[in-house]
Protein backbone atom coordinates (compact mmCIF):
# COMPACT_ATOMS: atom_id res chain seq x y z
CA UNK A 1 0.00 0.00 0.00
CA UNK A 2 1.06 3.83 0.15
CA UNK A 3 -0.15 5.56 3.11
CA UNK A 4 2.68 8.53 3.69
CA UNK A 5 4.47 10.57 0.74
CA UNK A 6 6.22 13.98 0.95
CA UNK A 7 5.08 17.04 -1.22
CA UNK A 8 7.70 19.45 -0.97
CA UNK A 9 7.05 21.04 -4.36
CA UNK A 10 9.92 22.37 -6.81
CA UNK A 11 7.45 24.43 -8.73
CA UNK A 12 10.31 25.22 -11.36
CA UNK A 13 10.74 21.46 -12.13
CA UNK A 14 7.02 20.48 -12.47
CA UNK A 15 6.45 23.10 -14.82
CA UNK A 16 9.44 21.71 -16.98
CA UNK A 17 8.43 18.29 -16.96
CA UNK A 18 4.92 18.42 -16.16
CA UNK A 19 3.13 22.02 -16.58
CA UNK A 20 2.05 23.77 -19.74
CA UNK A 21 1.30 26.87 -17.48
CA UNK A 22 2.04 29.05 -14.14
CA UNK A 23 1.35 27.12 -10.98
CA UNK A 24 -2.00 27.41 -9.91
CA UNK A 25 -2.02 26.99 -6.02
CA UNK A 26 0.01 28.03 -3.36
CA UNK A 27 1.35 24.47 -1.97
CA UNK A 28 2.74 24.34 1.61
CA UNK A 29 5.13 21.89 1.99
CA UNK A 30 3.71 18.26 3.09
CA UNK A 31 7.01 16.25 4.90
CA UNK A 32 4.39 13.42 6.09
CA UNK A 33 1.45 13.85 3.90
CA UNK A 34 -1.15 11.34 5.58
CA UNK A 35 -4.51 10.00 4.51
CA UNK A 36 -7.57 12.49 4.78
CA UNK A 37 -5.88 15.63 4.43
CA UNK A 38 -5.65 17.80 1.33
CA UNK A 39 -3.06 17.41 -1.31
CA UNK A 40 -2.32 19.33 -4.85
CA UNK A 41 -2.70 17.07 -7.67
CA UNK A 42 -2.79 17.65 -11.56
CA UNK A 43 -5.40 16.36 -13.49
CA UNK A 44 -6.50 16.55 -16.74
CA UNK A 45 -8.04 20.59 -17.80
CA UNK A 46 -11.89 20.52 -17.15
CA UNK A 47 -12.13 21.65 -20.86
CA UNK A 48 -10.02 18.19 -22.14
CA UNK A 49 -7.10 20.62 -23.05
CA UNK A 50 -3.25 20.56 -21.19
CA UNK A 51 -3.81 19.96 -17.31
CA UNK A 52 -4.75 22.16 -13.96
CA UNK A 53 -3.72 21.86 -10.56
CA UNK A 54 -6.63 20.93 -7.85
CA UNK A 55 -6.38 20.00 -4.11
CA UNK A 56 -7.81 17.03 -3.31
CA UNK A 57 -8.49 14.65 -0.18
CA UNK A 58 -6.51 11.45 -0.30
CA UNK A 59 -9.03 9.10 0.34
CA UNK A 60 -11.61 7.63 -2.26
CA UNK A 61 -15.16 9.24 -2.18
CA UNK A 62 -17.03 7.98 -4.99
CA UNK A 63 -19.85 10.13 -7.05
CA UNK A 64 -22.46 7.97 -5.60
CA UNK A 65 -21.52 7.19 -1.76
CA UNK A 66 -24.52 8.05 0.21
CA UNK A 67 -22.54 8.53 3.08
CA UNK A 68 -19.15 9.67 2.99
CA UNK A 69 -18.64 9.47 6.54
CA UNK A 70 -19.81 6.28 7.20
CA UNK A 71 -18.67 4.74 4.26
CA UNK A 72 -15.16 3.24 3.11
CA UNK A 73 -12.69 5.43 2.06
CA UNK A 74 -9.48 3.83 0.20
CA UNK A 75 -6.74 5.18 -0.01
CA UNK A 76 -5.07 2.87 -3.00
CA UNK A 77 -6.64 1.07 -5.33
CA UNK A 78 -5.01 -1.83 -6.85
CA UNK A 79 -4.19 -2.01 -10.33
CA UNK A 80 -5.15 -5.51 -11.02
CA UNK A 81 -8.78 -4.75 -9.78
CA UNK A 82 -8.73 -1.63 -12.15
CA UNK A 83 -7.57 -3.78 -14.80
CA UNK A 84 -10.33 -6.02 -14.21
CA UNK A 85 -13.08 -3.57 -14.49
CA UNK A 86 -13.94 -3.29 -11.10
CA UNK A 87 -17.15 -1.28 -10.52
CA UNK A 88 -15.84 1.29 -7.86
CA UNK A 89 -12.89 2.50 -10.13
CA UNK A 90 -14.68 1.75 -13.88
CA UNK A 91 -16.13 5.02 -14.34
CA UNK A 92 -13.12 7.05 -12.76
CA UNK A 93 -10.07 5.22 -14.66
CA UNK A 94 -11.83 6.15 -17.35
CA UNK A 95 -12.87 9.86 -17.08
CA UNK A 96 -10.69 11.14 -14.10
CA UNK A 97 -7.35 10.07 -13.80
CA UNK A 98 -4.69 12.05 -11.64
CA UNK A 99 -0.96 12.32 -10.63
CA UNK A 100 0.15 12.76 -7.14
CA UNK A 101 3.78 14.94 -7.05
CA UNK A 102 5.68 13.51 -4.57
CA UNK A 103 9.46 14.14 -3.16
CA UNK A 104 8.74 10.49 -2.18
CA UNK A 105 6.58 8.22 -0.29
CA UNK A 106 7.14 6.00 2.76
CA UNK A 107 6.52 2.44 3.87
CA UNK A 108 7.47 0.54 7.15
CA UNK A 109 9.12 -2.78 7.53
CA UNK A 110 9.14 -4.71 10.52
CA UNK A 111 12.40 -5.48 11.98
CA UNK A 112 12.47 -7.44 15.15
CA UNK A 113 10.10 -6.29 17.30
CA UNK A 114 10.17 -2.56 15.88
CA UNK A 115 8.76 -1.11 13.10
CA UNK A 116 11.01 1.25 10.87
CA UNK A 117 9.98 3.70 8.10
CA UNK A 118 11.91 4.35 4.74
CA UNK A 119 11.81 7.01 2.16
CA UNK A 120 11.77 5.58 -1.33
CA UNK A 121 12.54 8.61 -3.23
CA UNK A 122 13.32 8.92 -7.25
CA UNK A 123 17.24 7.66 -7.65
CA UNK A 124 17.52 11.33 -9.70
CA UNK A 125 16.11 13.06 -6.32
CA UNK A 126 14.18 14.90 -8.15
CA UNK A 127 10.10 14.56 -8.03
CA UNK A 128 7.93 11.62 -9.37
CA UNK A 129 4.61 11.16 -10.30
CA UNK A 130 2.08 8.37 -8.15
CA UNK A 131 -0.99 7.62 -10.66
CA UNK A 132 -4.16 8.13 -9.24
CA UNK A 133 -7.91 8.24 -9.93
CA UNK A 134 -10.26 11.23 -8.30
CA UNK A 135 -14.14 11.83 -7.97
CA UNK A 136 -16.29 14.03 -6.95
CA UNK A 137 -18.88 13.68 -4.50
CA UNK A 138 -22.05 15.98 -3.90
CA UNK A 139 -24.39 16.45 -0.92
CA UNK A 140 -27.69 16.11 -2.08
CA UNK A 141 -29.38 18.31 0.24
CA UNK A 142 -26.41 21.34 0.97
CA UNK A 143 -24.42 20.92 -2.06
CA UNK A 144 -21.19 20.57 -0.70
CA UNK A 145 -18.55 19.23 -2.65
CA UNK A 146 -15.96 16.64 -1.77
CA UNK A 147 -13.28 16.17 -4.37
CA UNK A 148 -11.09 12.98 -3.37
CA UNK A 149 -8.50 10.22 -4.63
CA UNK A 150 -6.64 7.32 -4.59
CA UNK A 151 -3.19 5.94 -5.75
CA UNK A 152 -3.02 3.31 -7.51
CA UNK A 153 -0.74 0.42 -6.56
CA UNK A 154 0.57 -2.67 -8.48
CA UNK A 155 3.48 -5.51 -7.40
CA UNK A 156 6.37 -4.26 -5.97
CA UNK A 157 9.92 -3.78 -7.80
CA UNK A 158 13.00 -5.73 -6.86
CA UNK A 159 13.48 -2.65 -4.93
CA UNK A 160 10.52 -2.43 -2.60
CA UNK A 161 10.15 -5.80 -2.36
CA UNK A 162 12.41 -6.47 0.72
CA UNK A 163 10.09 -3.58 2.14
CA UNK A 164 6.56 -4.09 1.36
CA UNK A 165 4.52 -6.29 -1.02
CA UNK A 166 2.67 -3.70 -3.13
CA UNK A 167 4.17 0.14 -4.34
CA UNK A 168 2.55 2.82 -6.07
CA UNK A 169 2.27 2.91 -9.96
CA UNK A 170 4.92 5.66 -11.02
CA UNK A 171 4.04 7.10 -14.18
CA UNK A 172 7.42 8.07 -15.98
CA UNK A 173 7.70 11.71 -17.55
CA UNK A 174 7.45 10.55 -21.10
CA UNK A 175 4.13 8.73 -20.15
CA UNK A 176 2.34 11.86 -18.25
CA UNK A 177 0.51 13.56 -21.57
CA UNK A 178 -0.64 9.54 -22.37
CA UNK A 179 -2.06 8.88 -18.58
CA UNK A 180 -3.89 11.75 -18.51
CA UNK A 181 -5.65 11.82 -22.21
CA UNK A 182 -5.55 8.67 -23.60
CA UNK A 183 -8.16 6.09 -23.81
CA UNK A 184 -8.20 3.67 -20.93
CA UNK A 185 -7.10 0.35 -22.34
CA UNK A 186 -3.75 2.97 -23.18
CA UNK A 187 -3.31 3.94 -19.50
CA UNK A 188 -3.99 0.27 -18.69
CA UNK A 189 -0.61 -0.82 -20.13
CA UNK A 190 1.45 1.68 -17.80
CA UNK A 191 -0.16 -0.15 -14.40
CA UNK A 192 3.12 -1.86 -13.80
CA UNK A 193 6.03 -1.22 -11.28
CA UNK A 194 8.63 1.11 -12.39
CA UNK A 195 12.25 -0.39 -13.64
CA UNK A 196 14.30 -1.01 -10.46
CA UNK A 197 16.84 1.74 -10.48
CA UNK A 198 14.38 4.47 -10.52
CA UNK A 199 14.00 4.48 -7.17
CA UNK A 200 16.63 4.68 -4.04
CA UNK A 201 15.42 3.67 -0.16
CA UNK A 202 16.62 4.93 2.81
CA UNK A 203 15.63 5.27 6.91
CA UNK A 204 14.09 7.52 7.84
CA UNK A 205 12.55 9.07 11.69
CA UNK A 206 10.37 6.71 13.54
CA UNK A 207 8.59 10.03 14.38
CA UNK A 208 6.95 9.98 10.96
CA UNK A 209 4.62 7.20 12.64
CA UNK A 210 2.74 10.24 14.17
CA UNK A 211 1.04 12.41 11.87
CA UNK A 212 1.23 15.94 13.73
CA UNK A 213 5.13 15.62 13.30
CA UNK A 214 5.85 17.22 9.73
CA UNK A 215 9.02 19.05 8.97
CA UNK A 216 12.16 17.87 7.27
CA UNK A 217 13.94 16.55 10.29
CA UNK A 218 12.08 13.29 9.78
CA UNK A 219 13.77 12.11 7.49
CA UNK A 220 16.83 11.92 9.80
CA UNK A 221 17.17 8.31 10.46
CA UNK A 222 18.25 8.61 14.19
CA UNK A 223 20.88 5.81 13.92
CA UNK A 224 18.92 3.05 13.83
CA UNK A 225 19.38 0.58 10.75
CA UNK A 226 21.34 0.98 7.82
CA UNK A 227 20.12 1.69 4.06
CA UNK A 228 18.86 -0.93 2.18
């Protein structure tokens, strides 16, 4: 699964690789971006032309939950159920298809009795795109609006796998235009792990485990196990 990423934007880079226009929200810097809370993601324009920049809440509403509050709210979905056609995701891996910017995300690996988190981060430290699917849920009777996502995961990589047993789709910057436009059975072909030297993974804070701690001292390891 991915449950923790870091958003510390480089606005000058996703404009290069990503952005066919000036940034369109101001973006504080997420160190331990969790579940529920607001992210910026890029999705394709409303109009079906270039993309735009929208906040979203990391956790998958869809169109016709009665209930938002009392119903489930995924955070990933996985890309074999996408690729079978599963009902929940059909209609938005289809139409609504996103990318989550990321620094990196985390994932925790049990080691004795302890649990320790590691940043898996692009090997060109630079920024990397998690492929996601969004919706948009309406209250019936008030009209509020609750725009919300999910990453997509898949089998890991020889690199995550002596961490965790699924990882995020990354989409690769030659692929980004294709995700976000194509036809579906075209974006179907990229839910696959990324080559293994894309990504490096290192310790990080055991303080990341708490969600209120969020600044870039977390990703000090604190000494206690070595890189993988």
């Amino acid at each position: 699964m991915c449950g923790r990423a870091r958003q510390v934007l480089d606005w000058q880079e996703l404009k290069v690789k990503w952005w066919q226009g000036q940034p369109a929200l101001n973006v504080e810097p997420r160190w331990n971006a969790a579940p529920r809370q607001n992210l910026m993601m890029i999705c394709a324009h409303a109009d079906g032309d270039g993309a735009e920049a929208l906040a979203m809440n990391w956790g998958f509403v869809p169109s016709w939950e009665k209930d938002p509050k009392g119903g489930r709210r995924p955070i990933n979905a996985k890309a074999e159920s996408i690729a079978a056609g599963s009902g929940m995701w059909r209609e938005s891996f289809r139409r609504r298809r996103a990318l989550l910017p990321v620094s990196g995300f985390y994932e925790w690996q049990t080691i004795g009795a302890a649990k320790q988190p590691y940043s898996i981060d692009p090997s060109d430290g630079g920024m990397m795109a998690l492929a996601s699917i969004w919706d948009r849920w309406s209250d019936p009777s008030s009209g509020e609006t609750l725009t919300s996502f999910a990453v997509i995961t898949c089998p890991p990589n020889a690199t995550m796998a002596a961490i965790h047993d699924r990882m995020p789709v990354v989409i690769a910057p030659s692929d980004i235009e294709a995700w976000l436009h194509a036809p579906a059975e075209v974006a179907a072909t990229m839910l696959k792990s990324c080559p293994d030297g894309a990504l490096r993974v290192y310790p990080v804070s055991r303080r990341l485990g708490n969600v209120r701690n969020d600044s870039p001292d977390l990703l000090d390891p604190g000494g206690y196990f070595p890189a993988i």
